[in-house]
Structure formats: C-alpha cells, structure tokens
Protein backbone atom coordinates (compact mmCIF):
# COMPACT_ATOMS: atom_id res chain seq x y z
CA UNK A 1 -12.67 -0.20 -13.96
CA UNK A 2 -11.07 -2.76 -11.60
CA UNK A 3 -9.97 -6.25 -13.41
CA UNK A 4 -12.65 -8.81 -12.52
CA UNK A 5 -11.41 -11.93 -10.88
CA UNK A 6 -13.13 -15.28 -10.78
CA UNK A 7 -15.79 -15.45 -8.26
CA UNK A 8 -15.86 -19.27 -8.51
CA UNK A 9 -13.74 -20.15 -5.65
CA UNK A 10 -13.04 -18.92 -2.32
CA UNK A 11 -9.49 -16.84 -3.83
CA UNK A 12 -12.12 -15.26 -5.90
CA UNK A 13 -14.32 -14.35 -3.91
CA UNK A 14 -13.00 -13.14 -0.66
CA UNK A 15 -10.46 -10.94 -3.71
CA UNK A 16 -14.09 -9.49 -4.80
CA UNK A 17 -15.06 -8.48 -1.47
CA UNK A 18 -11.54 -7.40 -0.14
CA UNK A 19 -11.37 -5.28 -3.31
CA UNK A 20 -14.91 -3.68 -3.18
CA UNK A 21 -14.20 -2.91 1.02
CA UNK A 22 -10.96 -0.99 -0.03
CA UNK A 23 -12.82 0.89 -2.62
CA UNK A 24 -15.52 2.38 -0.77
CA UNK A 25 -13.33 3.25 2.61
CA UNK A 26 -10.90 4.82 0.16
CA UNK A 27 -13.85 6.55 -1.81
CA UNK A 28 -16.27 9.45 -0.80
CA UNK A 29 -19.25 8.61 0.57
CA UNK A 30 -21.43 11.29 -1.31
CA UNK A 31 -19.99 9.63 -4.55
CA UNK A 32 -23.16 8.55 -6.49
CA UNK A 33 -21.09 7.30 -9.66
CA UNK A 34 -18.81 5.46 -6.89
CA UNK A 35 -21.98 4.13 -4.81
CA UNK A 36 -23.22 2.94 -8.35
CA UNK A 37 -20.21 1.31 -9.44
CA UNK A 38 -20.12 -0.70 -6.26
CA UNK A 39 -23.96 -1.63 -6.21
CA UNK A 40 -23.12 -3.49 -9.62
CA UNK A 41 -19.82 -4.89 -8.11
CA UNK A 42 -22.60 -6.33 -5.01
CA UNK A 43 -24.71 -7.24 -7.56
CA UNK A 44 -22.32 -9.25 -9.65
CA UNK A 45 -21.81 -11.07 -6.22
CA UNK A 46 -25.34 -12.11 -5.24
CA UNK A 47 -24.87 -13.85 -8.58
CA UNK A 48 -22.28 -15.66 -7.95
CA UNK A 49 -23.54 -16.66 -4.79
CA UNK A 50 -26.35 -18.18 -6.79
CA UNK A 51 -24.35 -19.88 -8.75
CA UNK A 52 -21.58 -21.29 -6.44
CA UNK A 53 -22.69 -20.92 -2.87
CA UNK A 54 -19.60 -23.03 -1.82
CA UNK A 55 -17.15 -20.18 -2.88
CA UNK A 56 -18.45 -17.59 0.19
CA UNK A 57 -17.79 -18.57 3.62
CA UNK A 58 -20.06 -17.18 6.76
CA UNK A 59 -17.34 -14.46 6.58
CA UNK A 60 -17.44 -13.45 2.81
CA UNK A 61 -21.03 -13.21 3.57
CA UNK A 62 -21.19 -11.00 6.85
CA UNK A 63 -18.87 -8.86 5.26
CA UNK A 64 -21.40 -8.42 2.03
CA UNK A 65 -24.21 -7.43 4.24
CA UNK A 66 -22.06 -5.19 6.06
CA UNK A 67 -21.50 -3.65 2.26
CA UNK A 68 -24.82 -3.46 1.82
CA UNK A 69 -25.82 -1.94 4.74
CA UNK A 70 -23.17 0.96 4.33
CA UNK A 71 -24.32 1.73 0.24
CA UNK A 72 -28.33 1.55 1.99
CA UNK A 73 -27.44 4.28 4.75
C-alpha cells in the first residue's frame, strides 16, 4: 500500500494524482485487485474534492476524469 499524502493542498493533491497515473501505466490493465485498489485511491479523491475544492486545479481535475475514464473502459 502506497503512503497516503495530504490531499489538503495543491502538493497533495497533484502527489495523489501523479502517484495513482504512475501506478496504473506501470500496472496491467486486466488487474482487477489493481483496478480496485485505484477505484478507492479515486474515491478517496472525490472526497477530498468535497472537502477542499481549492486544493485541485482545472488540471488535477482533467487528469481525474481521464483516470476515470481509463478504470470505466
């Protein structure tokens, strides 16, 4: 399990979604524990988002959706 950084800030946050990027181009596709993992790694994003919008920029976000869309398809 990866060390979990603050997603409070902008540091944070653009670590969390740098982090979660590398993991799935490094990872296999067809991995469903790996697919899993990173669902709950988005997840645990959306949250923060709710909780301090001000920490994602229009980038942070674009690059989530782009996340999304690869674990949907």
């Amino acid at each position: 399990m990866t060390k979990k950084v603050p997603l409070t800030d902008r540091a944070g946050v653009e670590k969390a979604v740098a982090a979660l990027q590398e993991k799935l181009a490094e990872g296999d596709p067809a991995d469903e524990a790996l697919k899993a993992e990173c669902e709950a790694e988005l997840e645990n994003l959306r949250s923060a988002y709710r909780a301090s919008p001000a920490a994602f920029t229009k980038e942070t976000i674009e690059a989530l959706r782009d996340l999304k869309d690869l674990l949907a398809g």
